[in-house]
N, C-alpha and C. Protein backbone atom coordinates (compact mmCIF):
# COMPACT_ATOMS: atom_id res chain seq x y z
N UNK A 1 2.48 31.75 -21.72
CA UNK A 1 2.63 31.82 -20.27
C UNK A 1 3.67 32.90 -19.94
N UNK A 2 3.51 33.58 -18.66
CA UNK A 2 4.52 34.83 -18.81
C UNK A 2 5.19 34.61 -17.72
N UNK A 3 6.59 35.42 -17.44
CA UNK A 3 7.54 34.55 -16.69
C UNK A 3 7.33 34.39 -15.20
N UNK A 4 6.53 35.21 -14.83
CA UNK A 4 6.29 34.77 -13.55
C UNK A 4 5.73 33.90 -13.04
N UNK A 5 4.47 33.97 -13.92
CA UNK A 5 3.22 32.22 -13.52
C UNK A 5 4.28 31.17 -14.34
N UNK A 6 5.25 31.20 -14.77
CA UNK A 6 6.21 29.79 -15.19
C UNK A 6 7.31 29.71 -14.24
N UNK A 7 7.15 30.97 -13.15
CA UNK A 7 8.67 30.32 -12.50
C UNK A 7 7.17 29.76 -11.00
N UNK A 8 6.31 30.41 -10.77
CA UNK A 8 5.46 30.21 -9.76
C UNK A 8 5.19 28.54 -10.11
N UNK A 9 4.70 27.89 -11.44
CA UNK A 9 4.52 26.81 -11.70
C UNK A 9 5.80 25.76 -11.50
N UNK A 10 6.78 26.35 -11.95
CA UNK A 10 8.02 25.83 -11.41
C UNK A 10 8.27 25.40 -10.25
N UNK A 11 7.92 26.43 -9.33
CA UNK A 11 8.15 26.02 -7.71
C UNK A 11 7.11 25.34 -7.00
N UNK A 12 6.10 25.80 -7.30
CA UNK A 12 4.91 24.47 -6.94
C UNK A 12 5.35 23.14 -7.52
N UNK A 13 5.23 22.90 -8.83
CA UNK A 13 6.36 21.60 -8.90
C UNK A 13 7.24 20.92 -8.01
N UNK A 14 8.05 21.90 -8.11
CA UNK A 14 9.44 21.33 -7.07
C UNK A 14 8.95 20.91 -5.58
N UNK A 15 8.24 21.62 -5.21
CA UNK A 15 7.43 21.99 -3.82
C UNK A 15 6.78 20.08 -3.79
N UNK A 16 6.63 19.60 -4.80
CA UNK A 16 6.20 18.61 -4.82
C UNK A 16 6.68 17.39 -4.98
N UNK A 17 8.35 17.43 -5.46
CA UNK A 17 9.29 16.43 -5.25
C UNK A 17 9.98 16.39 -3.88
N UNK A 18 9.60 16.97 -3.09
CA UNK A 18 9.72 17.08 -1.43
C UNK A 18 9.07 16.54 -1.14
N UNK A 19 7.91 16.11 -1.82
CA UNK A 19 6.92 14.84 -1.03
C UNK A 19 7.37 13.34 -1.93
N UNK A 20 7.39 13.57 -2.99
CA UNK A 20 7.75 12.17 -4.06
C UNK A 20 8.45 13.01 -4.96
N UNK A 21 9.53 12.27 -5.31
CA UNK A 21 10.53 13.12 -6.64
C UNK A 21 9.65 12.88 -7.71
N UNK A 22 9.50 11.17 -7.97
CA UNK A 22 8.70 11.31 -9.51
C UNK A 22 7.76 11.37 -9.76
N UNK A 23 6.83 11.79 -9.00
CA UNK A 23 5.20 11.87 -9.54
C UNK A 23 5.24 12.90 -9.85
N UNK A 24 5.72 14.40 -9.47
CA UNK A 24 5.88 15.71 -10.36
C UNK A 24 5.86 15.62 -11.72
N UNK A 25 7.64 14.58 -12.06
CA UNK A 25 8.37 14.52 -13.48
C UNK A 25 7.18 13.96 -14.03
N UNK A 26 6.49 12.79 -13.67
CA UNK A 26 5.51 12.30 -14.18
C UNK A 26 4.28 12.97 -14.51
N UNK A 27 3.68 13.80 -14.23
CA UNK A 27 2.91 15.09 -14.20
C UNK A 27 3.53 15.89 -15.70
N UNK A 28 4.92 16.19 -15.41
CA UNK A 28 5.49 16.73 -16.68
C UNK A 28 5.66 16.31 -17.96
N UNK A 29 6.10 15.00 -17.68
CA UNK A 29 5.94 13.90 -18.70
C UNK A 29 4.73 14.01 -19.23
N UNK A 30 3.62 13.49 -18.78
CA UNK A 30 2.50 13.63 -19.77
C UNK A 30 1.62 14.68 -20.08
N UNK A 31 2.06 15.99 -19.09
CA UNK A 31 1.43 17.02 -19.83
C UNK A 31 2.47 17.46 -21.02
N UNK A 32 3.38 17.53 -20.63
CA UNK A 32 4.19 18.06 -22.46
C UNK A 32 3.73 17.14 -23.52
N UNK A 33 3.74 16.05 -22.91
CA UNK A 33 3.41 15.08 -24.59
C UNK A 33 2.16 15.15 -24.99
N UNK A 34 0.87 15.41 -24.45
CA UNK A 34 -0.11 15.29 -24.78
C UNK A 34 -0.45 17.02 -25.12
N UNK A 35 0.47 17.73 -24.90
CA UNK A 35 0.08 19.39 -25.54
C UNK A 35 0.24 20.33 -24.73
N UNK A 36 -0.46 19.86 -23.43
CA UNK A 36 -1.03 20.68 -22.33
C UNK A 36 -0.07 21.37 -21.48
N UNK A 37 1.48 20.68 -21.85
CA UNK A 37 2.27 22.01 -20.84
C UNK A 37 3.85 22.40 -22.02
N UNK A 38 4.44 23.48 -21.68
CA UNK A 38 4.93 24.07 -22.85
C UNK A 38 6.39 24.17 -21.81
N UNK A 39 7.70 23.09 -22.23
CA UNK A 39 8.53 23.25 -21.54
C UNK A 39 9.69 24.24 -21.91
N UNK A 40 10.24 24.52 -21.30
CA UNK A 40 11.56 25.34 -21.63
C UNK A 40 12.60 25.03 -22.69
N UNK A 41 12.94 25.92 -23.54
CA UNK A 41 14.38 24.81 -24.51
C UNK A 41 15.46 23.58 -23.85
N UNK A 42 15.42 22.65 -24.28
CA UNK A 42 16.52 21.78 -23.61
C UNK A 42 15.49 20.32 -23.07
N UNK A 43 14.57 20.68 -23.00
CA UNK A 43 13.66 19.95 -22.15
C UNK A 43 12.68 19.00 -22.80
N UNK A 44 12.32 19.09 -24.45
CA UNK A 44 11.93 18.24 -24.95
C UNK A 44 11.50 17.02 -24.43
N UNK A 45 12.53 16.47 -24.21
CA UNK A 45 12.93 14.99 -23.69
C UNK A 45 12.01 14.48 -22.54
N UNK A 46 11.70 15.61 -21.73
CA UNK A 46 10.66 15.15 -20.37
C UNK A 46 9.61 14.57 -21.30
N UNK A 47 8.74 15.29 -22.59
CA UNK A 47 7.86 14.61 -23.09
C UNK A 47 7.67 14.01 -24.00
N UNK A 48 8.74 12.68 -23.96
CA UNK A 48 8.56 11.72 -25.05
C UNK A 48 7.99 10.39 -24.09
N UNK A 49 7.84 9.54 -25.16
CA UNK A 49 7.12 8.56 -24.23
C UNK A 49 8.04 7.45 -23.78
N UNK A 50 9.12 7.38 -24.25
CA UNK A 50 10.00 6.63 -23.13
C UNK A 50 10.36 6.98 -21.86
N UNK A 51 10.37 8.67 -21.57
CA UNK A 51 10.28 9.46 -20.35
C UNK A 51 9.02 8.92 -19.63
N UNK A 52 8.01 9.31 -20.23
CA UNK A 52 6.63 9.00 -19.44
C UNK A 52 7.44 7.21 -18.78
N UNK A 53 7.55 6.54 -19.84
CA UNK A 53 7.34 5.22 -19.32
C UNK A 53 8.07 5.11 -18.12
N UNK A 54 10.17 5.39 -18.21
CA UNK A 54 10.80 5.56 -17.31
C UNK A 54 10.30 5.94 -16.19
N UNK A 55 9.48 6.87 -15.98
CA UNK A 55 9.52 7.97 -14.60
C UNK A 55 7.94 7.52 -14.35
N UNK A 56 7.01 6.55 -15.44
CA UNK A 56 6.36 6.09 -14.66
C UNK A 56 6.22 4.75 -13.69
N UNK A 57 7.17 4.12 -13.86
CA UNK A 57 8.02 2.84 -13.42
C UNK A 57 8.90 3.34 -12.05
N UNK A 58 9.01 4.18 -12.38
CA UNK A 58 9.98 5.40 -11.21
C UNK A 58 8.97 5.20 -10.20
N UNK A 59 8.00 5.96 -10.63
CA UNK A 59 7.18 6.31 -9.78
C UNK A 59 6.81 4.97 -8.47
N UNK A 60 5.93 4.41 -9.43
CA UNK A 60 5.51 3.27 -8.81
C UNK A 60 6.99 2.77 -8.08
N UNK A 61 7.54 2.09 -7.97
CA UNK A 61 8.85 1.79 -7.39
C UNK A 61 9.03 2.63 -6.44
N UNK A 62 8.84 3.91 -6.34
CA UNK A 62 9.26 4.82 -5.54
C UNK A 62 7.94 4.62 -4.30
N UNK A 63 6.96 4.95 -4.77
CA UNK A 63 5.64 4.57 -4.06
C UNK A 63 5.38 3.02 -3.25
N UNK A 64 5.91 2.45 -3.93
CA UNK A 64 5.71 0.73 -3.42
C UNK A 64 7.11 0.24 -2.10
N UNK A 65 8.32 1.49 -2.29
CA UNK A 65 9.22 1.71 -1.72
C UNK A 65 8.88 2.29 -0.20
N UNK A 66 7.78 3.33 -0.09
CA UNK A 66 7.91 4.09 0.91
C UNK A 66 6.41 3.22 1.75
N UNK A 67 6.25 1.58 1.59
CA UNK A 67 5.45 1.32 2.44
C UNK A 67 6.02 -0.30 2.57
N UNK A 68 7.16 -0.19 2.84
CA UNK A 68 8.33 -1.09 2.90
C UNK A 68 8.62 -0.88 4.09
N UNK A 69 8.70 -1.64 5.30
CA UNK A 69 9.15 -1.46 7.21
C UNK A 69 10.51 -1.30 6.75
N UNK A 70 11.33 -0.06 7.16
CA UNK A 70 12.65 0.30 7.81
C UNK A 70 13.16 -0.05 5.82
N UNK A 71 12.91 0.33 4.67
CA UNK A 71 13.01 0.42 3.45
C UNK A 71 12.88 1.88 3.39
N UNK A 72 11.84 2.45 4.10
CA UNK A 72 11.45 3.59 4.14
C UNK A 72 12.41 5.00 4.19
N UNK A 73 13.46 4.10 5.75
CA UNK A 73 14.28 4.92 5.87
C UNK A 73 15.27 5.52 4.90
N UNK A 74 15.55 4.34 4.19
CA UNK A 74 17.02 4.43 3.13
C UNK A 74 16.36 5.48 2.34
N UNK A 75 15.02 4.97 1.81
CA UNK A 75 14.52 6.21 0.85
C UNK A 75 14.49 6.90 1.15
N UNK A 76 14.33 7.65 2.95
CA UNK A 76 14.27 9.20 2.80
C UNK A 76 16.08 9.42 2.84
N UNK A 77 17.22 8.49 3.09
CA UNK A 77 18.01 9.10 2.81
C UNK A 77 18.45 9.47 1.20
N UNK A 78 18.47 8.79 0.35
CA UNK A 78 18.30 9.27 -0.82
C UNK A 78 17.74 9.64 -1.18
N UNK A 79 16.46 9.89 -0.98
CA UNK A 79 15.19 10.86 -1.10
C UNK A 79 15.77 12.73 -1.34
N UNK A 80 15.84 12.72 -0.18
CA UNK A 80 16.94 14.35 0.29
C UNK A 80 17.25 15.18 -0.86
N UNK A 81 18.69 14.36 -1.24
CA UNK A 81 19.43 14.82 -2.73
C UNK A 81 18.94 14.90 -3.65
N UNK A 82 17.98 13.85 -3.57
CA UNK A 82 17.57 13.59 -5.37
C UNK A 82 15.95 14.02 -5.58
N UNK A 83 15.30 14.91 -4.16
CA UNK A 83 14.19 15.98 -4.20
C UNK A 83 14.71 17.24 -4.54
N UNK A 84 16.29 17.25 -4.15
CA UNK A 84 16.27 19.00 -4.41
C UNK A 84 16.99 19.21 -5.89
N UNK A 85 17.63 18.34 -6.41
CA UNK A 85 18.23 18.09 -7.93
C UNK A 85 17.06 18.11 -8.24
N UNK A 86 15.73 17.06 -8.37
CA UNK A 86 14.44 17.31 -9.42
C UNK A 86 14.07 18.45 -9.13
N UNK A 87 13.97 19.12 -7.89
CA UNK A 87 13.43 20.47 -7.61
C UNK A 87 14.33 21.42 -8.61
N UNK A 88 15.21 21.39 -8.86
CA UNK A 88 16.44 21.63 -9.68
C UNK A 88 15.84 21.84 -11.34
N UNK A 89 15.85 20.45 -11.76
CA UNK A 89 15.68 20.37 -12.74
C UNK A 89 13.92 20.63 -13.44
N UNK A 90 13.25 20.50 -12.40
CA UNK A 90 11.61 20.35 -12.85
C UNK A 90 11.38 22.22 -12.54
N UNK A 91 11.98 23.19 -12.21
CA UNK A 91 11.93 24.44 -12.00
C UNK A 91 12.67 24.70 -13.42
N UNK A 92 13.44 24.41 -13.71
CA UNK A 92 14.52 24.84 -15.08
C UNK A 92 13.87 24.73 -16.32
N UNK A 93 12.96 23.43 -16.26
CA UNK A 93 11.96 23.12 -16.91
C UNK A 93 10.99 23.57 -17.46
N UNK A 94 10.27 24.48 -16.16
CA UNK A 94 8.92 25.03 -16.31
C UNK A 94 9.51 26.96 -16.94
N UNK A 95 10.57 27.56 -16.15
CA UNK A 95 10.80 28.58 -16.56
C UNK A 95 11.07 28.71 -17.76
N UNK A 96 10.07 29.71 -18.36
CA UNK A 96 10.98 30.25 -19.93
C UNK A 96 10.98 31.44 -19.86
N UNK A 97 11.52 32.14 -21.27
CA UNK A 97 11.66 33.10 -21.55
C UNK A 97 12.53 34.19 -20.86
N UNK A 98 13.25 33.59 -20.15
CA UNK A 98 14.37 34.43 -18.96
C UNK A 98 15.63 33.48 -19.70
N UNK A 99 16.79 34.73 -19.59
CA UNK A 99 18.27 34.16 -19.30
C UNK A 99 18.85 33.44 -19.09
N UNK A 100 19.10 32.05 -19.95
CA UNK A 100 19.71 31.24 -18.95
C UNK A 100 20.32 31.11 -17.28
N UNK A 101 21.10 32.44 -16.85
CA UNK A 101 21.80 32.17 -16.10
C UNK A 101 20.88 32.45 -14.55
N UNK A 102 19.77 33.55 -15.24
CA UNK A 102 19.10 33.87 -14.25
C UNK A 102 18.23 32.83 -13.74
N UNK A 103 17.30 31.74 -15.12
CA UNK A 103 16.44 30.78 -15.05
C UNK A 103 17.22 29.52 -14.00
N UNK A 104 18.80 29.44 -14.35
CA UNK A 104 19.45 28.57 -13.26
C UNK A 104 19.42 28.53 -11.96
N UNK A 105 20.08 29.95 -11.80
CA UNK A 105 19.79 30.50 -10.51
C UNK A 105 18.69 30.29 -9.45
N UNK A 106 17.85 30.74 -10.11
CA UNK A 106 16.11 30.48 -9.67
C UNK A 106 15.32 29.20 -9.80
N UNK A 107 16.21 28.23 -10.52
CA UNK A 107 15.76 27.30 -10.40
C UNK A 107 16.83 26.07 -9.63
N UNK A 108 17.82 26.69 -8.97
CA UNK A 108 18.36 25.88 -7.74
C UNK A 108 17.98 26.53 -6.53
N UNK A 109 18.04 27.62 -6.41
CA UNK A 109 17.50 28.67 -5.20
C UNK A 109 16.05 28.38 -4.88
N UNK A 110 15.10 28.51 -5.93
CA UNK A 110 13.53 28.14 -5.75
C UNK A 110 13.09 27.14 -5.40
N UNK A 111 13.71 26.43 -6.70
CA UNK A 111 12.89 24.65 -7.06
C UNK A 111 14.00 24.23 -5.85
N UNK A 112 15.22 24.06 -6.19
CA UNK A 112 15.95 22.91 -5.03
C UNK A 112 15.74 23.73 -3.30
N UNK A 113 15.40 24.53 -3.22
CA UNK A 113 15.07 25.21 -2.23
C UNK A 113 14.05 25.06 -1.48
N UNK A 114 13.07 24.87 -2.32
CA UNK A 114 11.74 24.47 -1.54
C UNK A 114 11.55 22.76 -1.27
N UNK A 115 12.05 22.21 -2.59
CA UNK A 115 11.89 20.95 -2.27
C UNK A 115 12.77 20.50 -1.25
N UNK A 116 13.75 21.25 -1.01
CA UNK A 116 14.97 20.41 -0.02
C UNK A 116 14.00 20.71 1.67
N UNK A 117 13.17 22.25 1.29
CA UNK A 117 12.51 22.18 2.65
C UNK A 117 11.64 21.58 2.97
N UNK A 118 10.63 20.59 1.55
CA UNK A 118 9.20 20.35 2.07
C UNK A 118 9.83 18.81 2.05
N UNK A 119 10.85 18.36 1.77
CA UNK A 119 11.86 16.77 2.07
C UNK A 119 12.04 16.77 3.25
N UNK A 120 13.20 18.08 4.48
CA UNK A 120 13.18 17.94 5.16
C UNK A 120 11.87 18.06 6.29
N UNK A 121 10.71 18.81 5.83
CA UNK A 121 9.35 18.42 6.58
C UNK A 121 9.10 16.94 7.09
N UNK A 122 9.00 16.44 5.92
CA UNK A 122 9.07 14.94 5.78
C UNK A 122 9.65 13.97 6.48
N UNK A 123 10.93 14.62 5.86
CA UNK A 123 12.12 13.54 7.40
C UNK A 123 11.54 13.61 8.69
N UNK A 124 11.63 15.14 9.07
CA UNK A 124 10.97 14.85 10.63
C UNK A 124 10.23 14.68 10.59
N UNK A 125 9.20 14.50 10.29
CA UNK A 125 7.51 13.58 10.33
C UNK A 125 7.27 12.01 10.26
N UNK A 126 8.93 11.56 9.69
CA UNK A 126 8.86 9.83 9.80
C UNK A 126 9.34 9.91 10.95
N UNK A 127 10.54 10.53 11.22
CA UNK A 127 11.14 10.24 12.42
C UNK A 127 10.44 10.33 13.68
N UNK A 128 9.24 11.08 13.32
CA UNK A 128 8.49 11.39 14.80
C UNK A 128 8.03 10.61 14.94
N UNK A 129 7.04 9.80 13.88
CA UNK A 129 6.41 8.56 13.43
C UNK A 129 6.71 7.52 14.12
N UNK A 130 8.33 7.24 13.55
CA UNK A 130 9.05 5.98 14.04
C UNK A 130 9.30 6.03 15.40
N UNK A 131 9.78 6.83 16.10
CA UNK A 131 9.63 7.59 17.41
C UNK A 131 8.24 7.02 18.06
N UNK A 132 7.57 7.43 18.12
CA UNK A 132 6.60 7.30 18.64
C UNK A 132 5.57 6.37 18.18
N UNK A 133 5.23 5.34 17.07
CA UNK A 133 4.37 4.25 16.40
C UNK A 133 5.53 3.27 16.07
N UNK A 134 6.33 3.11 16.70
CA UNK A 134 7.57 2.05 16.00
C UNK A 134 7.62 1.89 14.65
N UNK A 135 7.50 2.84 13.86
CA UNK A 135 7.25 2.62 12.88
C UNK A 135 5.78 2.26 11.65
N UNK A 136 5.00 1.80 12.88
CA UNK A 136 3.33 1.23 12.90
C UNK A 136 2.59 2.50 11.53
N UNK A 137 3.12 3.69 12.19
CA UNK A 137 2.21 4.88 11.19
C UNK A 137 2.42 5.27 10.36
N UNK A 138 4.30 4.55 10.14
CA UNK A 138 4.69 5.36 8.39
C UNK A 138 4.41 5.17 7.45
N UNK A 139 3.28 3.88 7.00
CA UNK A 139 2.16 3.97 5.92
C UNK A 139 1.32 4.54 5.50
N UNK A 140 0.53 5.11 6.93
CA UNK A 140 -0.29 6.46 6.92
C UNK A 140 0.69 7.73 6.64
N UNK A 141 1.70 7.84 7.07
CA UNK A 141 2.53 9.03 6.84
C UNK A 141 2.68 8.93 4.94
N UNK A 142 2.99 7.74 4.81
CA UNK A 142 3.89 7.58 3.24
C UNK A 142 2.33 8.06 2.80
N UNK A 143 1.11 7.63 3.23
CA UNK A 143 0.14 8.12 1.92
C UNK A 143 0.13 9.20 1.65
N UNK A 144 -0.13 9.36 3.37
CA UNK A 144 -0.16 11.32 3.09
C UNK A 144 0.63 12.28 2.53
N UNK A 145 1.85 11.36 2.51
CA UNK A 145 2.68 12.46 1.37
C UNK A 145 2.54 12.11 0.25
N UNK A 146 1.97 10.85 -0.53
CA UNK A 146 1.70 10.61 -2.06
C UNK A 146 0.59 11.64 -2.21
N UNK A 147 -0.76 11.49 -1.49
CA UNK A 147 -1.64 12.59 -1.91
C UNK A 147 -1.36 14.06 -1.35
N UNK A 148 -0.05 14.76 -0.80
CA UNK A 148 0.21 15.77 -0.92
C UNK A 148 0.95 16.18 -2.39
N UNK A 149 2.11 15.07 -2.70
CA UNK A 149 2.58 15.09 -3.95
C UNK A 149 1.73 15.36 -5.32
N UNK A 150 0.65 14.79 -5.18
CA UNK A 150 -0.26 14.80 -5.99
C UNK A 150 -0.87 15.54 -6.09
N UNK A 151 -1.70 16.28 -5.00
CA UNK A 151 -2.53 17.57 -4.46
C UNK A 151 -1.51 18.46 -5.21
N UNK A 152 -0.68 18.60 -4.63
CA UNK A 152 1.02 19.47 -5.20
C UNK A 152 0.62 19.88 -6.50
N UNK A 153 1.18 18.92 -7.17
CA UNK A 153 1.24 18.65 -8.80
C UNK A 153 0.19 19.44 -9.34
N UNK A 154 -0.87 18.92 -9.03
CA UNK A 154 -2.52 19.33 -10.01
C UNK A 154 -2.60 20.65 -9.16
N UNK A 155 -2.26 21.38 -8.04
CA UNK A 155 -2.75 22.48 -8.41
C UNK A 155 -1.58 23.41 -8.91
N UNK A 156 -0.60 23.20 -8.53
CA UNK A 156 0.47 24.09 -9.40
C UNK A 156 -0.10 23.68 -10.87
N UNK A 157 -0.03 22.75 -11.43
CA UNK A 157 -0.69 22.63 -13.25
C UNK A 157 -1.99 23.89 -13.21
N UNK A 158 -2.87 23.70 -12.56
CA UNK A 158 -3.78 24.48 -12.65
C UNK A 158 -3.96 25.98 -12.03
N UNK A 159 -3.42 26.10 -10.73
CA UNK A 159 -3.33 27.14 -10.01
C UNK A 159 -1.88 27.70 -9.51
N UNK A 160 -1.54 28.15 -10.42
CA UNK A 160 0.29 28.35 -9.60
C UNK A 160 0.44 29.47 -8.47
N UNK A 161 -0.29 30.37 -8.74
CA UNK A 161 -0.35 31.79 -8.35
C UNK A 161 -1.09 31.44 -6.81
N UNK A 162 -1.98 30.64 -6.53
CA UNK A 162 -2.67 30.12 -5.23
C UNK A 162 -1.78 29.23 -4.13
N UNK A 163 -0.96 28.10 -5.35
CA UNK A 163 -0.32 27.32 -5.15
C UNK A 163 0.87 28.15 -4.21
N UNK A 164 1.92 28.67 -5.08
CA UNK A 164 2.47 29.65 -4.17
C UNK A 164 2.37 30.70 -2.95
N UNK A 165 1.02 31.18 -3.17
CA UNK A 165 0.42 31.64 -1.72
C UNK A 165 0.74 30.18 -0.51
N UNK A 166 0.05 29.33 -0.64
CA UNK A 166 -0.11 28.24 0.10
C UNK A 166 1.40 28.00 0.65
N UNK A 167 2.13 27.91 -0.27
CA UNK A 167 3.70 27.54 -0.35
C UNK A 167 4.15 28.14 0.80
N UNK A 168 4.05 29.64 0.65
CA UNK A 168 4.94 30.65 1.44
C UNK A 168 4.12 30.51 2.77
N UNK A 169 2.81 30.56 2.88
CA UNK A 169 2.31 29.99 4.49
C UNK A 169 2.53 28.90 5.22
N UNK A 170 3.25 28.22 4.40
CA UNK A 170 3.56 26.96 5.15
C UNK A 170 5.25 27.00 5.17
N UNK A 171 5.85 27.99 4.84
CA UNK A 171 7.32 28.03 5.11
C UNK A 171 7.26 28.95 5.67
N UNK A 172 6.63 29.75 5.88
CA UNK A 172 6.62 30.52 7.43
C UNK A 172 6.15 29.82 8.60
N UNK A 173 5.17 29.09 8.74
CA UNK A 173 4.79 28.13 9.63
C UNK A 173 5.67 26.96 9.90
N UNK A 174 6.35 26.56 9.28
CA UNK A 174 7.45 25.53 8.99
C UNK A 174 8.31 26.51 9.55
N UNK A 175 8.80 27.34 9.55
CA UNK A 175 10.34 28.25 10.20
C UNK A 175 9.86 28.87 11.50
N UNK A 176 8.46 29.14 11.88
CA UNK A 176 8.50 29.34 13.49
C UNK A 176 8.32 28.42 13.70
N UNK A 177 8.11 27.20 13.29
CA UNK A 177 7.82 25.83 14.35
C UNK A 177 9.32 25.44 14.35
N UNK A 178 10.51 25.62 13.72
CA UNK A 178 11.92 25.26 13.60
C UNK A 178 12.24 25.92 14.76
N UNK A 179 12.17 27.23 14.66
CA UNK A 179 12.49 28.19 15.70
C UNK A 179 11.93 27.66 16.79
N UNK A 180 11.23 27.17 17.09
CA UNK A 180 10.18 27.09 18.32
C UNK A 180 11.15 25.87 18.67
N UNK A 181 11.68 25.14 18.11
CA UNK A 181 12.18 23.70 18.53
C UNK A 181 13.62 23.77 18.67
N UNK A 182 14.53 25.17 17.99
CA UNK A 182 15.85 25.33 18.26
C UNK A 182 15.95 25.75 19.41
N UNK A 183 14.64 27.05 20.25
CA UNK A 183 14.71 27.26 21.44
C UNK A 183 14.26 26.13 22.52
N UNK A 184 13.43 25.43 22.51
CA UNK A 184 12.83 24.27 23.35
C UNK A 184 14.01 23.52 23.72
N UNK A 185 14.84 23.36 22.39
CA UNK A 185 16.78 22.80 22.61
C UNK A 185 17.28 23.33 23.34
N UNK A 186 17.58 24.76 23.24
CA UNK A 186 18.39 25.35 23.98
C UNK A 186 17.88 25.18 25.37
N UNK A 187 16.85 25.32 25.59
CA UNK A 187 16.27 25.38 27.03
C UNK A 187 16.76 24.00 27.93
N UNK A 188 16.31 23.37 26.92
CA UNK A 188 16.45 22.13 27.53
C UNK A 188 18.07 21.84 28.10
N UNK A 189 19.33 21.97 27.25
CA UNK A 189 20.55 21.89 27.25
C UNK A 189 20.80 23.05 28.91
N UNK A 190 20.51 23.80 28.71
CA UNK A 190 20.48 24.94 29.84
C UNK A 190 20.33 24.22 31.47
N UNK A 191 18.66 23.59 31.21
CA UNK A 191 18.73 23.09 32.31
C UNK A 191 19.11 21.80 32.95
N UNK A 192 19.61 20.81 31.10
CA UNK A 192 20.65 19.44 32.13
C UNK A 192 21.73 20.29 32.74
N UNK A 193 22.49 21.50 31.86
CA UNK A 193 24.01 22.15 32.17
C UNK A 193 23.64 22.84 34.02
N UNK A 194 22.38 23.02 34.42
CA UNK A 194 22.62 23.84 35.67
C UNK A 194 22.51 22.49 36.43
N UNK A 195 21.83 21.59 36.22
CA UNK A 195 21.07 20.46 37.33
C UNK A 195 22.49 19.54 37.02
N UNK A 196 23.37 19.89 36.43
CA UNK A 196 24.66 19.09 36.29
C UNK A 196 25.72 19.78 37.35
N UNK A 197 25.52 20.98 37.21
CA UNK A 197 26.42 21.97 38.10
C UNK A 197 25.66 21.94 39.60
N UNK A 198 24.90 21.68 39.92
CA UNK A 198 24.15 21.37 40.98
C UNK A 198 24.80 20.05 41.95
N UNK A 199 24.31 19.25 40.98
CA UNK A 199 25.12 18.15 40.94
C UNK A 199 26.18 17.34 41.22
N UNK A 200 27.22 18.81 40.78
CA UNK A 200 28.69 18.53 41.39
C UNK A 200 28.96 19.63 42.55
């Protein structure tokens, strides 16, 4: 594998602990052990089978967690940190044949980078949820991010180079819709501040 389709596979990964941290690792877990994926030095360990077992126990727990009323929440607060550390570590993972210091780099900048953005997607999508379905829709929300996690996973394994196309269209679409909502703020603040000055 050559270093670019391993750091591209890397970040599709990570891209995917923004939806579930461990169904990625779990993805990693049993492709290293069974042959099919070739990890970085240091990394062994993702594919032994006490890993698989751990992080498949993870998993489930994690999954059975996010369709829990107001359980949900706590998980996306610990969710956050511990998407952009696996994004962290499941990017460090996939990169080889580069520099340690550079493979680090790129794999807190990339992996914890993307996952910290496709986590915070997430957050605001429960919150809108809860907002507006009392909570009623964050089961439908929680699936849809298990089978994005998943979607995630299998095509970065298979398609990294597509996978990453996809990636970067949706973090451009994701940053004008931010933009679009930092100004809608401002606007808004503008016109309590004049209808306040009115006011007095």
């Amino acid at each position: 594998m050559d270093i670019l389709t391993s750091v591209l596979l890397g970040v599709g990964l990570s891209a995917a602990c923004g939806f579930r941290v461990f169904v990625p690792i779990l993805f990693i877990s049993v492709g290293a052990a069974s042959g099919h994926l070739a990890l970085a030095p240091g990394f062994a360990w993702l594919g032994t089978y006490p890993a698989i077992i751990t992080f498949g126990v993870a998993t489930l727990l994690e999954i059975a967690g996010y369709y829990i009323p107001w359980f949900d929440h706590l998980l996306d607060t610990l969710s956050t940190p511990a998407s952009i550390l696996a994004g962290t570590v499941v990017a460090a993972a996939m990169i080889t044949k580069v520099d340690p210091m550079l493979k680090w780099t790129l794999a807190i900048i990339a992996g914890g980078g993307v996952a910290g953005l496709v986590q915070g997607a997430t957050v605001v999508a429960r919150g809108t949820s809860t907002a507006t379905t009392a909570g009623l829709g964050n089961p439908i929300l929680a699936t849809i991010e298990l089978a994005g996690s998943i979607l995630t996973s299998l095509m970065a394994l298979l398609l990294p180079w597509l996978t990453a196309a996809l990636l970067l269209v949706c973090v451009i679409l994701f940053r004008k819709k931010l933009l679009k909502a930092g100004r809608l703020v401002r606007s808004n603040e503008r016109c309590r501040e004049d209808s306040e000055k009115r006011g007095s």
